[in-house]
Protein backbone atom coordinates (compact mmCIF):
# COMPACT_ATOMS: atom_id res chain seq x y z
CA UNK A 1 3.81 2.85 22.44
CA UNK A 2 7.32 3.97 22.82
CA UNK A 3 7.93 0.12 23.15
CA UNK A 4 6.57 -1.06 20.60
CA UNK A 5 8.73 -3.48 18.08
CA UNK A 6 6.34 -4.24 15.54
CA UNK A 7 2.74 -2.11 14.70
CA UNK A 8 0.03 -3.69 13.12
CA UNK A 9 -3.03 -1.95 12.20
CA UNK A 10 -5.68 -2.13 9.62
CA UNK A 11 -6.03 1.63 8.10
CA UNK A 12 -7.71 4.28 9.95
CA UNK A 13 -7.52 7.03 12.91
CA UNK A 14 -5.95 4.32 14.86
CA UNK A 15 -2.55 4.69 12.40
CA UNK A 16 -1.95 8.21 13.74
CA UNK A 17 -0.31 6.55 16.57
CA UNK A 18 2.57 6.50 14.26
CA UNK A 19 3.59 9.42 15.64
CA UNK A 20 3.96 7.81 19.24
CA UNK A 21 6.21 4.78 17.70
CA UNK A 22 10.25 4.63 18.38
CA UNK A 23 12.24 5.11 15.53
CA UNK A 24 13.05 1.49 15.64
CA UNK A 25 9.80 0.49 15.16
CA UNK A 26 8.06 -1.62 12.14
CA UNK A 27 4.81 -0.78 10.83
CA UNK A 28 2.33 -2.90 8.34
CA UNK A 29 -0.99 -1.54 7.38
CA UNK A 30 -3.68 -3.65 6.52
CA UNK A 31 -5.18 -1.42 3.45
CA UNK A 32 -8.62 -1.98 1.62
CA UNK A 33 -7.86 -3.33 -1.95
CA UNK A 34 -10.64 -1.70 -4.07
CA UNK A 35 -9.81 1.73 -2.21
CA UNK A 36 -6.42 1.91 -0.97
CA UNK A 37 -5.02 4.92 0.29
CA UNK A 38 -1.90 5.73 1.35
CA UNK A 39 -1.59 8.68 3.52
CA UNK A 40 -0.49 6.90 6.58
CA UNK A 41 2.66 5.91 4.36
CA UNK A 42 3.50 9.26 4.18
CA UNK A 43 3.27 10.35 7.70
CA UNK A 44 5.20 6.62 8.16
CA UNK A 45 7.96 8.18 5.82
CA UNK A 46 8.06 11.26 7.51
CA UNK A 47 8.76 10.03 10.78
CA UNK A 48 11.72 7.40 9.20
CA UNK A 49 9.56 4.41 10.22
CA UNK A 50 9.74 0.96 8.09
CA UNK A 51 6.75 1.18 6.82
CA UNK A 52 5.28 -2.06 4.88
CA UNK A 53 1.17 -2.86 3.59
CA UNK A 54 -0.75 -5.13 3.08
CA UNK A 55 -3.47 -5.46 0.69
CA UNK A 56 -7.14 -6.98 2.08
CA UNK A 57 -10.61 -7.82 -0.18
CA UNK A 58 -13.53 -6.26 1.42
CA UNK A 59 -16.43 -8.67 2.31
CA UNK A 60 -19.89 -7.39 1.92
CA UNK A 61 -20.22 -4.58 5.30
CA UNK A 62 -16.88 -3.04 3.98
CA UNK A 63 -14.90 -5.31 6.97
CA UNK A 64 -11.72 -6.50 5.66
CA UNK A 65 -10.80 -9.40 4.88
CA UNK A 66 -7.09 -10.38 6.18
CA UNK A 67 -5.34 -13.62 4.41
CA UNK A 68 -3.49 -14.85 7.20
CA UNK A 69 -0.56 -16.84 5.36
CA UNK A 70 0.29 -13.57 3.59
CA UNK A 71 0.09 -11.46 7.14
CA UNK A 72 2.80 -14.57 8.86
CA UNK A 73 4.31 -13.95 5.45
CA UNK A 74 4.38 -10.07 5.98
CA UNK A 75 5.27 -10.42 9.63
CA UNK A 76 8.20 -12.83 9.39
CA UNK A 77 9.83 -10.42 6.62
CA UNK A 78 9.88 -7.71 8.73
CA UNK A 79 11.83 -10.04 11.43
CA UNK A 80 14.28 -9.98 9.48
């Protein structure tokens, strides 16, 4: 982890890894639209990380859904 340029994770336990990341490091959560929650922002914020979501519709087994032109979209803009 402590090489890691860019973190990509939809949300859950697997975001605590955060705390593993170099401070260089960009993160964008892939968040549940009809129940987001944004704790992992926090610890994000905490540990000076650019921290960036994205918001994902939930098909019927409460999977999400990922659109992704907006994820190239999100992933080219932190690039830069």
């Amino acid at each position: 982890m402590q090489k890691t340029d860019y973190f990509i994770s939809s949300h859950g336990a697997n975001m605590t890894n955060l705390i593993f990341l170099p401070a260089h490091a960009k993160v964008l959560e892939l968040i549940n639209a009809r129940k987001p929650d944004f704790c992992f922002w926090s610890l994000a914020s905490y540990l000076d990380l650019n921290y960036n979501y994205q918001f994902c519709k939930i098909a019927k087994s409460d999977h999400i859904i990922v659109d992704i032109k907006e994820l190239e979209k999100n992933i080219i803009s932190q690039k830069s």
